[in-house]
C-alpha atoms as a PDB file:
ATOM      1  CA  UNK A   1      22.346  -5.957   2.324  1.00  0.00           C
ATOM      2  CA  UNK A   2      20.592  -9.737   1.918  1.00  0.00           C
ATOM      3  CA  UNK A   3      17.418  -7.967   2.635  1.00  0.00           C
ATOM      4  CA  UNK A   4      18.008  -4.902   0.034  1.00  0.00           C
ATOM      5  CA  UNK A   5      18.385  -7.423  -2.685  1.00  0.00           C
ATOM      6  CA  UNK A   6      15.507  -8.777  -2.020  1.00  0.00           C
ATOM      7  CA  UNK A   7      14.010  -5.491  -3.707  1.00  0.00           C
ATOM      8  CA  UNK A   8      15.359  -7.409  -7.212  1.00  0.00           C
ATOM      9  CA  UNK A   9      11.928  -8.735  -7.093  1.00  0.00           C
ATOM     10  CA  UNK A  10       9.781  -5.714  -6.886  1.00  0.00           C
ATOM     11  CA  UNK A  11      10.740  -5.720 -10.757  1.00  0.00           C
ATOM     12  CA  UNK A  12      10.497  -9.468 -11.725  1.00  0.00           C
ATOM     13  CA  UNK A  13       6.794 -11.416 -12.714  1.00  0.00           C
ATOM     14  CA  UNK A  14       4.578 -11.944  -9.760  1.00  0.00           C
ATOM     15  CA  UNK A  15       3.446 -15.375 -11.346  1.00  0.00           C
ATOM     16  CA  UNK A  16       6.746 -16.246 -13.641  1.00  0.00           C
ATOM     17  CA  UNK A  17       5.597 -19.242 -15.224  1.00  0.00           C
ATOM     18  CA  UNK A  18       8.040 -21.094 -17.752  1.00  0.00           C
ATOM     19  CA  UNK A  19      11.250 -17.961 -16.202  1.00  0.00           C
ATOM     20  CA  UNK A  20      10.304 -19.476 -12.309  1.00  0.00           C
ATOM     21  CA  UNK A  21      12.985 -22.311 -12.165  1.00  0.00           C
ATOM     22  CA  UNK A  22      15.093 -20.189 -14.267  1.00  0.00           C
ATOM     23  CA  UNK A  23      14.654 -16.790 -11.369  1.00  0.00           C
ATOM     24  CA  UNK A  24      14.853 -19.390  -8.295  1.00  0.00           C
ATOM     25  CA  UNK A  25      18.246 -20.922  -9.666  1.00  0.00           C
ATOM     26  CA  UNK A  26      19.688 -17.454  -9.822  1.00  0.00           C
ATOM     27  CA  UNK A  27      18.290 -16.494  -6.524  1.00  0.00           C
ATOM     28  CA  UNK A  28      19.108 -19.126  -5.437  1.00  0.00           C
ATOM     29  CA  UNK A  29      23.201 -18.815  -6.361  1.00  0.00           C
ATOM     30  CA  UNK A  30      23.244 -15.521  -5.456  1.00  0.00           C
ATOM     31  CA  UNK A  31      21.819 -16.776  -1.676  1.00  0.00           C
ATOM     32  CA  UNK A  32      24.256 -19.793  -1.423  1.00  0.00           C
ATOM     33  CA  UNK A  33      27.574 -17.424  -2.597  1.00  0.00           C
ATOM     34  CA  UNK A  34      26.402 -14.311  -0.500  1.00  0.00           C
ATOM     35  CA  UNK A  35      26.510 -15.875   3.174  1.00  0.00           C
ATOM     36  CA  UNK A  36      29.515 -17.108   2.404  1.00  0.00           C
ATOM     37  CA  UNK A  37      32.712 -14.561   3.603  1.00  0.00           C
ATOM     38  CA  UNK A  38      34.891 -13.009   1.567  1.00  0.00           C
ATOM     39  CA  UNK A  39      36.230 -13.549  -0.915  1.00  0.00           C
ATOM     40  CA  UNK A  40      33.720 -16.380  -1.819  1.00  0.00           C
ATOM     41  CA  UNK A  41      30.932 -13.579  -1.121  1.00  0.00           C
ATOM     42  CA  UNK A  42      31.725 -11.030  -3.971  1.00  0.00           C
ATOM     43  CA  UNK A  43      31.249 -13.903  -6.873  1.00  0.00           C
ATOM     44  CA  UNK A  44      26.936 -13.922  -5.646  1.00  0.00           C
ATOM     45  CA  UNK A  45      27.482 -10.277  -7.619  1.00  0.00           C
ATOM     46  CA  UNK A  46      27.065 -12.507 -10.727  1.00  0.00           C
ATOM     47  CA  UNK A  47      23.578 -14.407 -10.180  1.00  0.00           C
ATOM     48  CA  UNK A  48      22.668 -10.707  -9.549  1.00  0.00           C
ATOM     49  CA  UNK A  49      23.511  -9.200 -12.351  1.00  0.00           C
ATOM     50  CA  UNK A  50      21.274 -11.629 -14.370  1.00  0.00           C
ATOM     51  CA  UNK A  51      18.773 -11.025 -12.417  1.00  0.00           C
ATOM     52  CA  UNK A  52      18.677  -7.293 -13.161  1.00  0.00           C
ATOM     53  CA  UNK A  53      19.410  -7.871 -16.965  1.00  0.00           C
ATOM     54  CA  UNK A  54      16.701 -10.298 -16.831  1.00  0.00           C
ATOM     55  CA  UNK A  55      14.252  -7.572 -14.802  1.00  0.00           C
ATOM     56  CA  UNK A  56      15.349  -5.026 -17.893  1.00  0.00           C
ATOM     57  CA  UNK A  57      14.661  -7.474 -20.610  1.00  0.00           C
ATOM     58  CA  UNK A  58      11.043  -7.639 -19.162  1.00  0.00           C
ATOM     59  CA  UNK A  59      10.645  -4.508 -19.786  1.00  0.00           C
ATOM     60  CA  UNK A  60      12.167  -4.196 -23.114  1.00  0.00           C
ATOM     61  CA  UNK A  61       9.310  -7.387 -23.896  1.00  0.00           C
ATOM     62  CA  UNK A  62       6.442  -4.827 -22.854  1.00  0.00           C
ATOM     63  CA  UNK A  63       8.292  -1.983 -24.908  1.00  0.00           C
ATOM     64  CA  UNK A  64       8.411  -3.833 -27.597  1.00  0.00           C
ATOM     65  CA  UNK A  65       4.906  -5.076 -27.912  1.00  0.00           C
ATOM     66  CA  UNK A  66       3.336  -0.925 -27.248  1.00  0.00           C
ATOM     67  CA  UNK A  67       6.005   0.504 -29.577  1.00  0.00           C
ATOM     68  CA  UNK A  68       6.116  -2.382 -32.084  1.00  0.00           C
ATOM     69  CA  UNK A  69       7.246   0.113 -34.736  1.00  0.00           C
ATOM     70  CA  UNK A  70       9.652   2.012 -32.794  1.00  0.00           C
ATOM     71  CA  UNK A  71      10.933  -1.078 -31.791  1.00  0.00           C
ATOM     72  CA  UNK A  72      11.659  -2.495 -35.185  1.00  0.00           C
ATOM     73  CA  UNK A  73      13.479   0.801 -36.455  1.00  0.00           C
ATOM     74  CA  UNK A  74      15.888  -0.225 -33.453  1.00  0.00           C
ATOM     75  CA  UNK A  75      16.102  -3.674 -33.979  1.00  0.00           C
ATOM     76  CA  UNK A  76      17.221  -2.804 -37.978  1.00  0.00           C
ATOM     77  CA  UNK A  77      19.906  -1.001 -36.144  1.00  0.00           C
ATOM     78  CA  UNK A  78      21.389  -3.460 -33.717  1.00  0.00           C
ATOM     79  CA  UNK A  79      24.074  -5.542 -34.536  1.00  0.00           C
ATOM     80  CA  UNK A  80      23.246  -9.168 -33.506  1.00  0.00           C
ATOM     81  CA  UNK A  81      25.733 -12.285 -32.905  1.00  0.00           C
ATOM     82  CA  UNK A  82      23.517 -14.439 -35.459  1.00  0.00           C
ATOM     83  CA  UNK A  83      21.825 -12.545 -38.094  1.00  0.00           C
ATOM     84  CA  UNK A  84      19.110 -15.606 -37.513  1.00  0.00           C
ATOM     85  CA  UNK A  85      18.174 -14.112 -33.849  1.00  0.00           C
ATOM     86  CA  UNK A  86      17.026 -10.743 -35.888  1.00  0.00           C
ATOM     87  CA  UNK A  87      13.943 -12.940 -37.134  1.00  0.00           C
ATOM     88  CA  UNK A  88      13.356 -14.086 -34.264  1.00  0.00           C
ATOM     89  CA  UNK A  89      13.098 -11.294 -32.412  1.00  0.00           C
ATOM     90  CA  UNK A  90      11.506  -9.180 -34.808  1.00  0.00           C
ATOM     91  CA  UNK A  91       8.334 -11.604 -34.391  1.00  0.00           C
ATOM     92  CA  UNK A  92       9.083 -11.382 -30.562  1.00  0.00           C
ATOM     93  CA  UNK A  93       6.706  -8.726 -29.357  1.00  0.00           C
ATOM     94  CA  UNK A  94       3.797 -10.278 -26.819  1.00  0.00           C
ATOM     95  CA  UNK A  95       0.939  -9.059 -29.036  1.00  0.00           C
ATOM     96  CA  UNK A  96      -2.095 -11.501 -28.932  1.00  0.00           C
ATOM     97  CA  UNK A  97      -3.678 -13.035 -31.987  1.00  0.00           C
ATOM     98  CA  UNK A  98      -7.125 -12.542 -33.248  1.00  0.00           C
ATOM     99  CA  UNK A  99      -7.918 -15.481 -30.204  1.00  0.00           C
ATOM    100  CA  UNK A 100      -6.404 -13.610 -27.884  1.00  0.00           C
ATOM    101  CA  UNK A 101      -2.919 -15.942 -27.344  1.00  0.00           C
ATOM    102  CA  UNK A 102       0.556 -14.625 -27.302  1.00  0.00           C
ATOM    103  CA  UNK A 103       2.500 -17.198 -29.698  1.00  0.00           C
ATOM    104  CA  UNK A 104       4.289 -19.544 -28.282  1.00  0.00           C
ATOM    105  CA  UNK A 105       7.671 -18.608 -29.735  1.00  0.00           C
ATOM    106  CA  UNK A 106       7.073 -15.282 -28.465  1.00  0.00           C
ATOM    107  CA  UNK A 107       9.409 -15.255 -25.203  1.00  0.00           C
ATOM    108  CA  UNK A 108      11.686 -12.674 -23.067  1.00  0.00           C
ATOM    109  CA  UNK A 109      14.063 -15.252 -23.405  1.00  0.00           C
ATOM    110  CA  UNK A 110      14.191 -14.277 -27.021  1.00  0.00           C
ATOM    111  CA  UNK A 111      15.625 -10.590 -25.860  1.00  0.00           C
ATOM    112  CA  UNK A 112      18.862 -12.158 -24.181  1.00  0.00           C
ATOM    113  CA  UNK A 113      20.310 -12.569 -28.244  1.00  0.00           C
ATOM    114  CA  UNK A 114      20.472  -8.835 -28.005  1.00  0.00           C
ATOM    115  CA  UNK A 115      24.268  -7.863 -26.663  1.00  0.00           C
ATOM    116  CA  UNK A 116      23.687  -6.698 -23.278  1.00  0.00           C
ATOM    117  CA  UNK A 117      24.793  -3.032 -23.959  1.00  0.00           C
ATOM    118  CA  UNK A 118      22.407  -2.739 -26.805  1.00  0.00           C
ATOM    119  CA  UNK A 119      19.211  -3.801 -25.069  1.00  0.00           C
ATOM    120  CA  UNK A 120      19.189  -0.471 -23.005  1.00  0.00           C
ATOM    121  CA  UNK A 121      19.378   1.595 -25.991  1.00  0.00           C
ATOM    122  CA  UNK A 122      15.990   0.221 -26.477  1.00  0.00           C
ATOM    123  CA  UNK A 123      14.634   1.938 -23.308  1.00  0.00           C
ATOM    124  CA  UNK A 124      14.761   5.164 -24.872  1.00  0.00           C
ATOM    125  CA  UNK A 125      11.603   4.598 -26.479  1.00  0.00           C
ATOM    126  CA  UNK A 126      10.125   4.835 -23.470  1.00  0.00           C
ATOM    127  CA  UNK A 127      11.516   7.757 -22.449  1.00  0.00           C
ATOM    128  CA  UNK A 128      14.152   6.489 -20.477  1.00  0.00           C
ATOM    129  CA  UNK A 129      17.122   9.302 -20.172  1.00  0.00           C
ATOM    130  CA  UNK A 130      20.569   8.819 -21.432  1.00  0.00           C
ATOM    131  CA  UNK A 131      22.068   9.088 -18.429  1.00  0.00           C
ATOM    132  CA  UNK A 132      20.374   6.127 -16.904  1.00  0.00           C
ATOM    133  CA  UNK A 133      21.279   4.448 -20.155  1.00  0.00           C
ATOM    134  CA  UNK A 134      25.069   5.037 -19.789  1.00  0.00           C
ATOM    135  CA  UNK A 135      24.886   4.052 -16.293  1.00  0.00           C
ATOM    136  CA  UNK A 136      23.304   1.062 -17.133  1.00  0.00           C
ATOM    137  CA  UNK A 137      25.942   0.200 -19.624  1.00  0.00           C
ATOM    138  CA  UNK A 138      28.563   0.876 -17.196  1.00  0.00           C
ATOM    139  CA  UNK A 139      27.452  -2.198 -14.987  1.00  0.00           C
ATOM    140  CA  UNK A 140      27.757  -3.929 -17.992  1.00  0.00           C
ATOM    141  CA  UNK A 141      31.261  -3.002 -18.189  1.00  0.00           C
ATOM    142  CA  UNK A 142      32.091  -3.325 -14.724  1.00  0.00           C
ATOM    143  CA  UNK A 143      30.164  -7.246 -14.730  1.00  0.00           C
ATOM    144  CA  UNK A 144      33.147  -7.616 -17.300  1.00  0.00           C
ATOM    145  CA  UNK A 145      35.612  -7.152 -15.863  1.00  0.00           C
ATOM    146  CA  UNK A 146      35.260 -10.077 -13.377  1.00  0.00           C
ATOM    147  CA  UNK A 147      33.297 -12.433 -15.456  1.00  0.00           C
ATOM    148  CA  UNK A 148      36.180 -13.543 -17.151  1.00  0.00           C
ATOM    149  CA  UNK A 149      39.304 -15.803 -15.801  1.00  0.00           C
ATOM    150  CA  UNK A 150      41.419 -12.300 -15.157  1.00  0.00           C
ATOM    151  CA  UNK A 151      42.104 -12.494 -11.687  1.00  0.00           C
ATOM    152  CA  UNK A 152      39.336  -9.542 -11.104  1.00  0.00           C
ATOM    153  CA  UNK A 153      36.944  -9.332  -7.790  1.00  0.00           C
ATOM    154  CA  UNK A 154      34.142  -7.374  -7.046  1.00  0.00           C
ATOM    155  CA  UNK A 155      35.388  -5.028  -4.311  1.00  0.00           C
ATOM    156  CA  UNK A 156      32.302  -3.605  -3.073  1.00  0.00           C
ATOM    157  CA  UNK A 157      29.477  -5.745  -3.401  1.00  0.00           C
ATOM    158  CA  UNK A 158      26.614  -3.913  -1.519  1.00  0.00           C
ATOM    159  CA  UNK A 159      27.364  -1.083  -3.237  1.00  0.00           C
ATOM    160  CA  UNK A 160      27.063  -2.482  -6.696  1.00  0.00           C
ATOM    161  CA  UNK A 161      23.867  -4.460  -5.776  1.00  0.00           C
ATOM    162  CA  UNK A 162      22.628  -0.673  -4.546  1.00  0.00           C
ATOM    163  CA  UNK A 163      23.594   0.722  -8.002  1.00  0.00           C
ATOM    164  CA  UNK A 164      21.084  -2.063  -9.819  1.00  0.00           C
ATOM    165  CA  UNK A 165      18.334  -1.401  -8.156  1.00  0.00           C
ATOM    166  CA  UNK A 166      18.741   2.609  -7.728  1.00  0.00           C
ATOM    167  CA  UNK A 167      18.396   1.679 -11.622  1.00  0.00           C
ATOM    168  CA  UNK A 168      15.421   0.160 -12.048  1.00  0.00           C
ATOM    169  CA  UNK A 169      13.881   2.314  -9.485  1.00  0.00           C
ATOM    170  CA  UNK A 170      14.731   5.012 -12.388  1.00  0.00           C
ATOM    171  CA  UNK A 171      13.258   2.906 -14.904  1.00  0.00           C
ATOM    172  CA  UNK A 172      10.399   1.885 -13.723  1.00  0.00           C
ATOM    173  CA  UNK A 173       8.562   5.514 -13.553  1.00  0.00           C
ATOM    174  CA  UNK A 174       8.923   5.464 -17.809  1.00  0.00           C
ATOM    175  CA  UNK A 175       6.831   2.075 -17.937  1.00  0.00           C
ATOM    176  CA  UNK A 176       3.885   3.560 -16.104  1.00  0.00           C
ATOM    177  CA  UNK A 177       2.275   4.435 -19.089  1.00  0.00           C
ATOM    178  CA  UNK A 178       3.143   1.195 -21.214  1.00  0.00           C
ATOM    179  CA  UNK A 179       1.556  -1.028 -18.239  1.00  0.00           C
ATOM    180  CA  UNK A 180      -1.396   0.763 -18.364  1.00  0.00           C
ATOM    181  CA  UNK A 181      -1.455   0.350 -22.452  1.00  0.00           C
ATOM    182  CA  UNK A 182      -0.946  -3.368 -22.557  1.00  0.00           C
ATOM    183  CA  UNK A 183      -3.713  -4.673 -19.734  1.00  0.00           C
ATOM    184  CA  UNK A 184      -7.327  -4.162 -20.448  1.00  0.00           C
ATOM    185  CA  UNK A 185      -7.816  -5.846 -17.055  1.00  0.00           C
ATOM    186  CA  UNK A 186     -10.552  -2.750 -15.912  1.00  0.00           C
ATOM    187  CA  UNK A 187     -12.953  -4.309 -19.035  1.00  0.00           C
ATOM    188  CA  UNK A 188     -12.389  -7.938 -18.410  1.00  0.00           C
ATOM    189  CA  UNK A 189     -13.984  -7.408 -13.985  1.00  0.00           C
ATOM    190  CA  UNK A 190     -17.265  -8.850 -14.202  1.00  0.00           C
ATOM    191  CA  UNK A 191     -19.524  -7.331 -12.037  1.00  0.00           C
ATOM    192  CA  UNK A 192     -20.250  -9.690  -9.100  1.00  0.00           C
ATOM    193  CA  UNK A 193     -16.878 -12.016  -9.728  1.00  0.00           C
ATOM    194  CA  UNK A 194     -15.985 -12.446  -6.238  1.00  0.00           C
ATOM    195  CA  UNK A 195     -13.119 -13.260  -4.906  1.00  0.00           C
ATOM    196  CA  UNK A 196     -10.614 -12.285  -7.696  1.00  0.00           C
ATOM    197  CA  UNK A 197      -8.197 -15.040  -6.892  1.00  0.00           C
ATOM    198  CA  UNK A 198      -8.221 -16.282 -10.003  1.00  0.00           C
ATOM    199  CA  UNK A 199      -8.282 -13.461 -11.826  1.00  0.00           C
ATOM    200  CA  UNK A 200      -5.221 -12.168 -10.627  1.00  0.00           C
ATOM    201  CA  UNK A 201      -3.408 -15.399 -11.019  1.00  0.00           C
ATOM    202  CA  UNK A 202      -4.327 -16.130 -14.798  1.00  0.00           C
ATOM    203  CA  UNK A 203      -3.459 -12.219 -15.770  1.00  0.00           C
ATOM    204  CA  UNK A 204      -0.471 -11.725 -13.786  1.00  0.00           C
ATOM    205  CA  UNK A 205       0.304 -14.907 -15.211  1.00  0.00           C
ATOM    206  CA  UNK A 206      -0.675 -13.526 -18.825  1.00  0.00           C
ATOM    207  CA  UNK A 207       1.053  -9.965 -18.236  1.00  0.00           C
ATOM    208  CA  UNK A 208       4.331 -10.964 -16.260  1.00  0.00           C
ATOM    209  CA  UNK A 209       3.656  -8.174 -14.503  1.00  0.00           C
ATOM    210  CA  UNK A 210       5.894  -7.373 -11.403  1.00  0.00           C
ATOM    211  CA  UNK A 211       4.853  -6.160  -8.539  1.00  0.00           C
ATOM    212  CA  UNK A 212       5.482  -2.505  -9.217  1.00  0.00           C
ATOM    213  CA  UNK A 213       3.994  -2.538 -13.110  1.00  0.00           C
ATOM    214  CA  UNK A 214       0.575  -4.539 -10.681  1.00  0.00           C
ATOM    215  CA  UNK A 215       0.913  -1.196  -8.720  1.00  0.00           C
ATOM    216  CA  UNK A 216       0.851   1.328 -11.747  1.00  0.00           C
ATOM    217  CA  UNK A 217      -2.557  -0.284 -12.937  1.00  0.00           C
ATOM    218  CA  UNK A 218      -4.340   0.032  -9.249  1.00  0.00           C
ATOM    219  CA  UNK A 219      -5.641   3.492  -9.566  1.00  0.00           C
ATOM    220  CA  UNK A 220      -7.808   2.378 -13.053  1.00  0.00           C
ATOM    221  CA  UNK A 221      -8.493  -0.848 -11.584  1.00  0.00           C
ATOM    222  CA  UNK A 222     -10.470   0.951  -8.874  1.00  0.00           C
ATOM    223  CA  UNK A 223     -12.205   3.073 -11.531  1.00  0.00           C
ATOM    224  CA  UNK A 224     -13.785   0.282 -12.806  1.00  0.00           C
ATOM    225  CA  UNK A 225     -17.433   0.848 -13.768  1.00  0.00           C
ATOM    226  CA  UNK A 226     -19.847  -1.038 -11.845  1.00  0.00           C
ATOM    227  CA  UNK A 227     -17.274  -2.343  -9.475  1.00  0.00           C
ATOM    228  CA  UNK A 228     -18.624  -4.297  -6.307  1.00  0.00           C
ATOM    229  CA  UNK A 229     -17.215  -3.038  -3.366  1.00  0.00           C
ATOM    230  CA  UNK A 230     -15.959  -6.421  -2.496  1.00  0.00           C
ATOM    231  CA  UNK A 231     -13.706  -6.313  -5.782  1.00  0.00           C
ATOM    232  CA  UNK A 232     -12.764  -2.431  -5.090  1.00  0.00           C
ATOM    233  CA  UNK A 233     -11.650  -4.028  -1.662  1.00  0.00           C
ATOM    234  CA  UNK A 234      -9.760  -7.209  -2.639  1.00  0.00           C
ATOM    235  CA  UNK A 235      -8.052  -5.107  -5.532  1.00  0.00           C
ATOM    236  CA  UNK A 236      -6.725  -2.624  -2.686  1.00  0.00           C
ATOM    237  CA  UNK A 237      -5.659  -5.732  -0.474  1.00  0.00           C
ATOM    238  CA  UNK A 238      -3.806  -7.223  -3.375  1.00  0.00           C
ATOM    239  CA  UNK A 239      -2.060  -3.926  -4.001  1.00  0.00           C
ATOM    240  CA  UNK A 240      -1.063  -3.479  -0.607  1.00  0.00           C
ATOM    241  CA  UNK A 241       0.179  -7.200  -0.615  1.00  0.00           C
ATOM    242  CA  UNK A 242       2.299  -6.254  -3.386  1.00  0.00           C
ATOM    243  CA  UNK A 243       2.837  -2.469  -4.152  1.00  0.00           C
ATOM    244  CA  UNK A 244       2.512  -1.042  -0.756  1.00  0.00           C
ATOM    245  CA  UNK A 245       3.473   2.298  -1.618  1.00  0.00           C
ATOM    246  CA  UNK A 246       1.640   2.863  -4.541  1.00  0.00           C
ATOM    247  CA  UNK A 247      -1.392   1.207  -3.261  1.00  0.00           C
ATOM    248  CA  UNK A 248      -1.066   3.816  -0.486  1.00  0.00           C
ATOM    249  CA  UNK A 249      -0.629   6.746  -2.551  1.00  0.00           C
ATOM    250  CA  UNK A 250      -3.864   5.994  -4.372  1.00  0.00           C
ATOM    251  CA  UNK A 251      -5.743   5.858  -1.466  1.00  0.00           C
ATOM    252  CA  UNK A 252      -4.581   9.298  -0.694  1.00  0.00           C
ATOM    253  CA  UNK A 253      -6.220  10.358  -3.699  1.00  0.00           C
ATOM    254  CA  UNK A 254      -9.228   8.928  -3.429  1.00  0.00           C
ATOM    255  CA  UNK A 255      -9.606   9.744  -0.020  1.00  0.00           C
ATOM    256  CA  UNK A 256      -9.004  13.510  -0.672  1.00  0.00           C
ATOM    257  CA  UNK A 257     -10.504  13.820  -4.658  1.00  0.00           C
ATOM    258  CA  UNK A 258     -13.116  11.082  -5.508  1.00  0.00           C
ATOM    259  CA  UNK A 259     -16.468  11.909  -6.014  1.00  0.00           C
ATOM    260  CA  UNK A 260     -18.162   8.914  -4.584  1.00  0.00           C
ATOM    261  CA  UNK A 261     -18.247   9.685  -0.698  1.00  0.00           C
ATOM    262  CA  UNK A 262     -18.508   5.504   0.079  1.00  0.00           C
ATOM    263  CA  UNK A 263     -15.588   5.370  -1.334  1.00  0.00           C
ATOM    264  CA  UNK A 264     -13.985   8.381   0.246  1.00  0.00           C
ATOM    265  CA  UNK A 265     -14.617   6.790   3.465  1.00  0.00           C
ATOM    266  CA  UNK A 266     -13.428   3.341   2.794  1.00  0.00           C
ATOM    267  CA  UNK A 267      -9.967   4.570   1.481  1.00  0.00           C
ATOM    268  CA  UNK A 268      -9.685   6.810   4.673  1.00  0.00           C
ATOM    269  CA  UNK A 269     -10.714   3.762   6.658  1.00  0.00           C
ATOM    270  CA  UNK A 270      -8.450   1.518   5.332  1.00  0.00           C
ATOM    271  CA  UNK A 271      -5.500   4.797   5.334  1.00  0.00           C
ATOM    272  CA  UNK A 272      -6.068   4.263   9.273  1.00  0.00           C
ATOM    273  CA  UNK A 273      -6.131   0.554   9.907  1.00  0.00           C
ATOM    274  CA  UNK A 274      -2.105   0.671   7.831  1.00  0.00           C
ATOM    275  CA  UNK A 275      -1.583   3.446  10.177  1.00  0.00           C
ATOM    276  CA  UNK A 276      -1.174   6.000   7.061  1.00  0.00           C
ATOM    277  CA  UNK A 277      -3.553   8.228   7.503  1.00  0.00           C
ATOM    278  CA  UNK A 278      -2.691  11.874   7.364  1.00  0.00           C
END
């Protein structure tokens, strides 16, 4: 099960930044409590569960930035501990300045004032279904119970780390379109800019994209006009460094439906070389 909730960070920043000593202390908990036997092992359930809320509230970040409207009719809503956090987060959404910059006070820190229930709700303006939503909010319940000096234990601890990510992996689908709304990465490729290194850093940086919002963006990535086939390669390699599967499906598709027969080939050649060719 270790290597299952490892998944946790398919859905957390590739580059962190000012969150990366906050993610490795929780990882780090959750590693140092889960070798241990039970019933030691069942309290690492509790680094976990931040880590998903914390996975969520990234979302809810992009959300909020896309559907900045939609996402103030919701805050008006939502009953907050300190009517001060309502500010706070209602200047919270990522969206850049006439320079370009995010504020600094801008921060998916901010989004942990919201009670942990409420911040699902939120989803929905994605899309996200209400059943998801209610089972969301029932692993909030259940963290309840045994947060709290009752004499409560987590019973079944793989299973409850399986019902986390089975959740995100339902989430995620319904932020396909909002990752592919908030990075204009496809404009910023200049032609020739070889290798990409550092253009991956400073946007995934920028973005706090995880690895699976990285993978939704591949396919437009790779229709970039006047790409260089070095970039149209390193963008694939990168993709199937970090969103294997997705990477994979595109190549499908480009191998079977793009016009542009080099690139037919290429996709089909690399299909083979990862032993996924059809």
């Amino acid at each position: 099960m270790y290597e299952e909730a490892q998944n946790i960070f398919k859905y957390l920043p590739i580059e962190p930044g000012d969150e990366n000593l906050y993610i490795q202390h929780l990882w780090g908990a959750f590693e140092a409590v889960n070798e241990k036997d039970e019933p030691i092992r069942a309290f690492s359930i509790l680094p976990f569960h931040l880590l998903f809320m914390l996975a969520v509230q990234y979302k809810v970040y992009r959300i909020s930035a896309h559907f900045q409207e939609e996402y103030l009719t919701k805050l008006n809503t939502c009953n907050l501990y300190d009517t001060g956090h309502k500010q706070v987060l209602a200047n919270n959404p990522p969206l850049p300045d006439s320079s370009g910059n995010v504020p600094s006070s801008c921060s998916v820190r901010n989004l942990s004032f919201i009670p942990e229930g409420r911040l699902f709700d939120f989803l929905r303006i994605a899309g996200v279904e209400d059943g998801i939503i209610s089972k969301s909010k029932e692993l909030v319940e259940i963290r309840s119970t045994y947060a709290h000096a009752n004499g409560n234990i987590e019973e079944n601890i793989d299973a409850r780390i399986d019902d986390y990510l089975e959740l995100l992996q339902a989430i995620q689908p319904h932020i396909h379109s909002v990752n592919n709304a908030v990075q204009q990465w496809s404009s910023e490729l200049v032609p020739g800019e070889y290798p990409l290194d550092d253009f991956f850093q400073e946007r995934f940086l920028f973005s706090q994209f995880s690895p699976l919002d990285f993978g939704d963006t591949i396919p437009e990535l790779l229709e970039t006009e006047d790409i260089h086939f070095e970039q149209w390669e390193q963008i694939i390699n990168k993709g199937l460094e970090l969103a294997y599967d997705q990477t994979i499906l595109t190549l499908h598709d480009i191998a079977e439906n793009d016009p542009d027969e080099s690139k037919q080939f290429n996709a089909t050649r690399i299909l083979d070389e990862n032993g996924e060719k059809e």
